[in-house]
Protein backbone atom coordinates (compact mmCIF):
# COMPACT_ATOMS: atom_id res chain seq x y z
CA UNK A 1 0.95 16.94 14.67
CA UNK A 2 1.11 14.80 11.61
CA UNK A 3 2.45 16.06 8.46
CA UNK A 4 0.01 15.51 6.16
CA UNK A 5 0.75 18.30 3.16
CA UNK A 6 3.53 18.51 1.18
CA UNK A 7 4.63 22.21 -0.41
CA UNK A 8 6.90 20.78 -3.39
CA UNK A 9 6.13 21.72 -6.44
CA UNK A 10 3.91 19.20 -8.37
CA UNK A 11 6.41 19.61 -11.60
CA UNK A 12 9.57 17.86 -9.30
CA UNK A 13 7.10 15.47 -7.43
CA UNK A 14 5.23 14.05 -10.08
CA UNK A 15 7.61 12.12 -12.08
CA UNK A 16 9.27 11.41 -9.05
CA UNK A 17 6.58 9.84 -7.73
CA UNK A 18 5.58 7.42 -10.84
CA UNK A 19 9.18 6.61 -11.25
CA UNK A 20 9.10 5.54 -7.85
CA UNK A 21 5.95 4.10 -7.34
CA UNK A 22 5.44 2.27 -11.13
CA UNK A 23 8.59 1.31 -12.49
CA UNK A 24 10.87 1.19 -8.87
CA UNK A 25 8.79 -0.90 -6.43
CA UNK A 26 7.29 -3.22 -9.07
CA UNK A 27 10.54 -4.00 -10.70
CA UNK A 28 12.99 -3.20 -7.82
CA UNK A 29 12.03 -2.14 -4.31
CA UNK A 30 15.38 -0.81 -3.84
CA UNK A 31 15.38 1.36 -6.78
CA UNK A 32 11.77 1.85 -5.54
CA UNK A 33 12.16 2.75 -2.25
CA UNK A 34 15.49 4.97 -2.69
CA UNK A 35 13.51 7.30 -5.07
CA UNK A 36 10.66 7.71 -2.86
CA UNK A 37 12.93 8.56 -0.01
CA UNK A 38 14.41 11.18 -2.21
CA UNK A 39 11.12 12.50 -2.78
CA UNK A 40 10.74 12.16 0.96
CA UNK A 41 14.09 13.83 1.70
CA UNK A 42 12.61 17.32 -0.57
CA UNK A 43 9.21 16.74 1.71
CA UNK A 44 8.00 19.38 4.51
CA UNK A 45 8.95 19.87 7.59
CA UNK A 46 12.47 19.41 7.44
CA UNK A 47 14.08 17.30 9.79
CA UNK A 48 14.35 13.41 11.02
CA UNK A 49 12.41 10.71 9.58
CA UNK A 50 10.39 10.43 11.94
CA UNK A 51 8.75 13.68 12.11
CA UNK A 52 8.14 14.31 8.41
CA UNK A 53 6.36 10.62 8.80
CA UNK A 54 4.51 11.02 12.80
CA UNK A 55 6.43 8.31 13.98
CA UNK A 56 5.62 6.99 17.31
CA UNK A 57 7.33 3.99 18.49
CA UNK A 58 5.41 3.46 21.50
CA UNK A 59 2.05 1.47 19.79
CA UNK A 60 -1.31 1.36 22.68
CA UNK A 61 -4.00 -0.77 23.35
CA UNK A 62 -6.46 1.24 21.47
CA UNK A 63 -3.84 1.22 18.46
CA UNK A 64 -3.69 -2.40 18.35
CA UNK A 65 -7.76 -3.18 18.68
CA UNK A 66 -7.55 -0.28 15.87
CA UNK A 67 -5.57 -2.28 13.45
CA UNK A 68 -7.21 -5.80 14.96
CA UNK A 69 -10.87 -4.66 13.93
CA UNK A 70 -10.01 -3.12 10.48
CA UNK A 71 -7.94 -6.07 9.65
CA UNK A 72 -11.23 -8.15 10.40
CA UNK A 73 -13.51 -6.19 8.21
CA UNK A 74 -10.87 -5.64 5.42
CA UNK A 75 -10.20 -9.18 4.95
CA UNK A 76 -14.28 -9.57 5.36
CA UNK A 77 -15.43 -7.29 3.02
CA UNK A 78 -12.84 -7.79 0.55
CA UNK A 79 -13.22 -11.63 0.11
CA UNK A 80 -17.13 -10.91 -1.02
CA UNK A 81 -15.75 -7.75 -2.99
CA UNK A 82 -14.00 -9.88 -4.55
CA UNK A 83 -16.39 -12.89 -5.42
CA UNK A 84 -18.71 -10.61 -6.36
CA UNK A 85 -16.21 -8.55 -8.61
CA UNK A 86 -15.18 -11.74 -10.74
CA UNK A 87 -18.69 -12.73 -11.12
CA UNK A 88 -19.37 -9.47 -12.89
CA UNK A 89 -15.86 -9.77 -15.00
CA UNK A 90 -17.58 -13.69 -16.03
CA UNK A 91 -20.77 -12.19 -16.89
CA UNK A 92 -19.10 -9.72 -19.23
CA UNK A 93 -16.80 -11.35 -20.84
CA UNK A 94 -13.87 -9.83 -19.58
CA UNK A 95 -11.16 -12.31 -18.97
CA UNK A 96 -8.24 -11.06 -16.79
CA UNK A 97 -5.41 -13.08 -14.31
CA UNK A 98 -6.35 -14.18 -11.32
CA UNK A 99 -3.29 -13.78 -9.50
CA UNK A 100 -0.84 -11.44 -9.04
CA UNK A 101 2.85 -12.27 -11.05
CA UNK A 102 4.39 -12.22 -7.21
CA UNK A 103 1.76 -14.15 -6.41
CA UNK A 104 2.38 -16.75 -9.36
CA UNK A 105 6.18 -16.22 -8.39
CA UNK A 106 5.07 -17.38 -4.24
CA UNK A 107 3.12 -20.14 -5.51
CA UNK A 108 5.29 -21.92 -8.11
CA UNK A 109 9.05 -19.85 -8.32
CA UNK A 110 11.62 -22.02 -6.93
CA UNK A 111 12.03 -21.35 -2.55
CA UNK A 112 14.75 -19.16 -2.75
CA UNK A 113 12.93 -16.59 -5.03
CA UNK A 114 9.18 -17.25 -3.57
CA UNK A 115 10.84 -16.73 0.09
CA UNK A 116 12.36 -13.36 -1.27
CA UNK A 117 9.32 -12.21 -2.60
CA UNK A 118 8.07 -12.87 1.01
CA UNK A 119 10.17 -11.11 2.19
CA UNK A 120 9.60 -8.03 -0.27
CA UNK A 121 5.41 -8.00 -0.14
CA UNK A 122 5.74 -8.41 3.71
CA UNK A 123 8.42 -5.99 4.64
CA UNK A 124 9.39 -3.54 1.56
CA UNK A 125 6.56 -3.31 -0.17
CA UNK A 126 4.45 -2.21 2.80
CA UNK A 127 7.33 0.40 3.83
CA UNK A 128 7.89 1.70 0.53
CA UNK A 129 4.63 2.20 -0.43
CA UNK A 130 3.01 3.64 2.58
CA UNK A 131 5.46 6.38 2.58
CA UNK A 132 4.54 6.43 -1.38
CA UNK A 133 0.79 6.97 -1.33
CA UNK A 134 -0.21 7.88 2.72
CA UNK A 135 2.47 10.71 3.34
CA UNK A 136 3.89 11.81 -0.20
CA UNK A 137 1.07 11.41 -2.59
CA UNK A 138 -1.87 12.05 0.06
CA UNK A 139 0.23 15.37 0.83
CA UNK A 140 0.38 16.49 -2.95
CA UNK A 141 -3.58 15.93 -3.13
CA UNK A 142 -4.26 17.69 0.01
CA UNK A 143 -4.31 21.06 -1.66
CA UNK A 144 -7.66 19.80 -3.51
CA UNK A 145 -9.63 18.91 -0.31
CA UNK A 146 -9.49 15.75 1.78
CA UNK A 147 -12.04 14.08 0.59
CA UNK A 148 -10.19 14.23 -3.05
CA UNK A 149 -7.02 13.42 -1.49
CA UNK A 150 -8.32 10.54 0.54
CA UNK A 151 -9.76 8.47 -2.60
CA UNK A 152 -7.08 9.83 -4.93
CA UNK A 153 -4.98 7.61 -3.05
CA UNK A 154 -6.63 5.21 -2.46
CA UNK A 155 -7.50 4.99 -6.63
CA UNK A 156 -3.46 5.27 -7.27
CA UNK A 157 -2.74 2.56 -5.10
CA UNK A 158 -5.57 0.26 -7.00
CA UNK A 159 -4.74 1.24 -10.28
CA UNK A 160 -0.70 1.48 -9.92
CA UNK A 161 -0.77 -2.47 -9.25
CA UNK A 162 -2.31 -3.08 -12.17
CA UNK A 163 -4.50 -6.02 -11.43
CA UNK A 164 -7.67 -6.00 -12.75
CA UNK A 165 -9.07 -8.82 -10.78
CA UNK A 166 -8.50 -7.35 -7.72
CA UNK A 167 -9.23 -3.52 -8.37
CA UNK A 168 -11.94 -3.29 -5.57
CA UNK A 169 -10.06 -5.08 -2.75
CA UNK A 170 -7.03 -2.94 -3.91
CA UNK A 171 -9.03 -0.12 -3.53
CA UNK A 172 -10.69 -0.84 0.23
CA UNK A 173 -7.23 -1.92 1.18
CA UNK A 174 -5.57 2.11 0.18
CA UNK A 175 -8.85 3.26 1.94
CA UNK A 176 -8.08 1.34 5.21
CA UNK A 177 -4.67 2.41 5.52
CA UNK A 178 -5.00 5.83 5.05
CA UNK A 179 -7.95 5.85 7.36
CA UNK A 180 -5.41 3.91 10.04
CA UNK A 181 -2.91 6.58 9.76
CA UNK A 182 -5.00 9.32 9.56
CA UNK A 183 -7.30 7.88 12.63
CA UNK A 184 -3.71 6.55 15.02
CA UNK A 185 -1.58 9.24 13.35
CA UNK A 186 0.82 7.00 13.53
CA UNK A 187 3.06 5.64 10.29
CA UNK A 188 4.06 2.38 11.82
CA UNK A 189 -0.07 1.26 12.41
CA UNK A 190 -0.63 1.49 8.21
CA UNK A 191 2.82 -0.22 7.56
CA UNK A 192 1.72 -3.01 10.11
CA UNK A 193 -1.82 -3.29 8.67
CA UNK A 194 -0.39 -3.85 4.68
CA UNK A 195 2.16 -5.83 6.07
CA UNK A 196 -0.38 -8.10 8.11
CA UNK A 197 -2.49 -8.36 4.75
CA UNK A 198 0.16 -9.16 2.06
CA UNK A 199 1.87 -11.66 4.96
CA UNK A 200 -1.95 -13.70 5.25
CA UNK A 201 -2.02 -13.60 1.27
CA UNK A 202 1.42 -14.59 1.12
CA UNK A 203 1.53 -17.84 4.02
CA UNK A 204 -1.65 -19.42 2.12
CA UNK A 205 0.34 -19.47 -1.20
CA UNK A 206 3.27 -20.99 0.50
CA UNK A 207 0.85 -23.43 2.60
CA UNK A 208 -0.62 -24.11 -0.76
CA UNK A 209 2.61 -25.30 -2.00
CA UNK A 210 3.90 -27.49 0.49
């Protein structure tokens, strides 16, 4: 059975989780990731890794078609999102940057540092932050209905990245991995589902580059 709530007091989660999820694993994701598995550590049931995340190493047909056919529609429906989104940000008047500062980093940082940052968006980040927002925050929310927790994290993880240009495709992307683990119940299927989309985002900066 997956794990889904978390009984820790909001006042020790909280700023655990912020610490963790805005200063840690934008500026560090080993600072990052070693506070959320603190936070993690505290988290219901007690016991391995594994079982306070539903863990499954064995990964099924069905699991990967799963993952194959949101991928598809994710990368679908957030490229018109997205068009459509900066069309409406023109029409206002709003000017914001187009790209990410680890994308800008990717695209122009010298190889060492844009293959690290790779490395990070494509392996870390997706680890860190799934255990972040689909098992710790997702459990905190839980008490206020799963509907509430299912776009509160989903809203976190568009609004914690703090790019206005790509708020809605942020936002489909926390939707689609919390509806992968919730659907597989299954942590590794969301972490390989972030990782496939930051890896596609990342290989056409570097192929842009070369």
């Amino acid at each position: 059975m997956t794990p889904w709530k978390i009984s820790l007091s909001w006042r020790f989660m909280l700023p655990l989780i912020f610490l963790g999820g805005s200063i840690g694993l934008l500026l560090s994701p080993l600072v990052g990731g070693g506070l959320v598995g603190l936070g993690l550590f505290y988290a219901e049931p007690r016991g391995y890794l594994r079982e306070k995340l539903s863990v499954r190493n064995e990964i099924t047909g069905e699991d990967w078609l799963l993952l194959f056919r949101v991928l598809v529609i994710l990368l679908a429906v957030n490229a018109v999102l997205t068009s459509v989104w900066m069309s409406l940000l023109r029409y206002l008047g709003i000017s914001c940057a187009a790209q990410q500062e680890v994308a800008h980093l990717i695209a122009r940082a010298p190889w060492g540092m844009a293959l690290w940052m790779v490395f990070s968006v494509t392996v870390l980040s997706p680890l860190f932050e799934e255990i972040l927002f689909r098992r710790l925050l997702y459990g905190l929310l839980l008490p206020l209905g799963e509907k509430t927790a299912f776009a509160g994290t989903a809203l976190l993880f568009a609004g914690i990245h703090g790019f206005a240009a790509g708020f809605p495709a942020l936002l489909m992307m926390g939707l689609a991995f919390q509806y992968v683990y919730q659907r597989s119940g299954n942590f590794l299927l969301p972490c390989l589902l972030h990782a496939s989309v930051n890896f596609i985002a990342s290989a056409l900066l570097i192929i842009n580059r070369l």
